[in-house]
Protein backbone atom coordinates (compact mmCIF):
# COMPACT_ATOMS: atom_id res chain seq x y z
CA UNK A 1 14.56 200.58 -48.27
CA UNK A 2 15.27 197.50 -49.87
CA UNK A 3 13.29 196.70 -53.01
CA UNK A 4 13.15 193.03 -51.46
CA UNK A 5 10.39 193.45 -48.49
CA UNK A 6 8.51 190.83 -50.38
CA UNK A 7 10.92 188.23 -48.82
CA UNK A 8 10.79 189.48 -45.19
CA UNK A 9 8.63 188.05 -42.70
CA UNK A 10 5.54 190.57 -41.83
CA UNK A 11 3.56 190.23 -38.71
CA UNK A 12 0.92 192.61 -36.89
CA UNK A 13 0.03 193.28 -33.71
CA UNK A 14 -1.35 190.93 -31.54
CA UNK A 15 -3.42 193.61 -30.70
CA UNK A 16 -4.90 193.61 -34.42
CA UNK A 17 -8.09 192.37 -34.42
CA UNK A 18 -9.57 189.78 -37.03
CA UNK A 19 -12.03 192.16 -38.58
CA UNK A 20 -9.83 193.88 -41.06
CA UNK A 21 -9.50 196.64 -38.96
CA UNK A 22 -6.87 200.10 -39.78
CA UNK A 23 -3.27 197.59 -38.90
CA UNK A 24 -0.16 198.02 -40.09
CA UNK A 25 2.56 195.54 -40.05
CA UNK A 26 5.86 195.12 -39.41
CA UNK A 27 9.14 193.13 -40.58
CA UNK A 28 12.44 193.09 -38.62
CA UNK A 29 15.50 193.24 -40.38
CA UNK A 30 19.13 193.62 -39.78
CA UNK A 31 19.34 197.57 -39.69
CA UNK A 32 16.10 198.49 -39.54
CA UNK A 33 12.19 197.93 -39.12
CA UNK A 34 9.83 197.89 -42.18
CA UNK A 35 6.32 199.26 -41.73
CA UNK A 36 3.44 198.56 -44.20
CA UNK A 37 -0.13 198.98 -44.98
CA UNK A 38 -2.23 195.85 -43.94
CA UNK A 39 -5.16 196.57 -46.25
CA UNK A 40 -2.73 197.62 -49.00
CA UNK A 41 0.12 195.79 -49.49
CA UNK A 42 0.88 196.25 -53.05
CA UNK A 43 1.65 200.21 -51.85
CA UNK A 44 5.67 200.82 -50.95
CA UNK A 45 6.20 200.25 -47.34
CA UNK A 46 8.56 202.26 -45.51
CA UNK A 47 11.51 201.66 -43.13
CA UNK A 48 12.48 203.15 -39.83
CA UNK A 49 15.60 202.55 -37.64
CA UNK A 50 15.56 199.98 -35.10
CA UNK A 51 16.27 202.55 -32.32
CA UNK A 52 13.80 204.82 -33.55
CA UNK A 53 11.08 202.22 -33.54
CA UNK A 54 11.82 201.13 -30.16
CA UNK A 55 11.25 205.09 -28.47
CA UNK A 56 7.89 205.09 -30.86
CA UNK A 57 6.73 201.47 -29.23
CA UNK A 58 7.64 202.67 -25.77
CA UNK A 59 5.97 206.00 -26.69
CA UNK A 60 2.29 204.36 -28.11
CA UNK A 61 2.52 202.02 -24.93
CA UNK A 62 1.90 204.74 -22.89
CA UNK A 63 -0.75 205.88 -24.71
């Protein structure tokens, strides 16, 4: 991961409700996706392959 997800544009759900609810959120880069903590942003995000994160979207739709 790079050390600048500061810079990157993070978005949640539009399923997220206003309420501070258990989100995460996302930023799209080049390579691959970033996934953080909404309540906790300070903590290190992670990143996951763009292919990989499209099978786990496609997978939690069907759920």
């Amino acid at each position: 991961m790079s050390s600048g997800t500061s810079e990157l544009a993070w978005f949640k759900s539009s399923y997220s409700g206003t309420q501070g609810d258990d989100c995460v959120e996302v930023a799209i880069a080049e390579q691959v996706v970033h996934v953080r903590d909404s309540k906790d942003v300070t903590r290190p995000a992670f990143a996951i392959g763009r292919a990989e994160w499209v099978e786990f979207t496609r997978f939690a739709a069907q759920r």
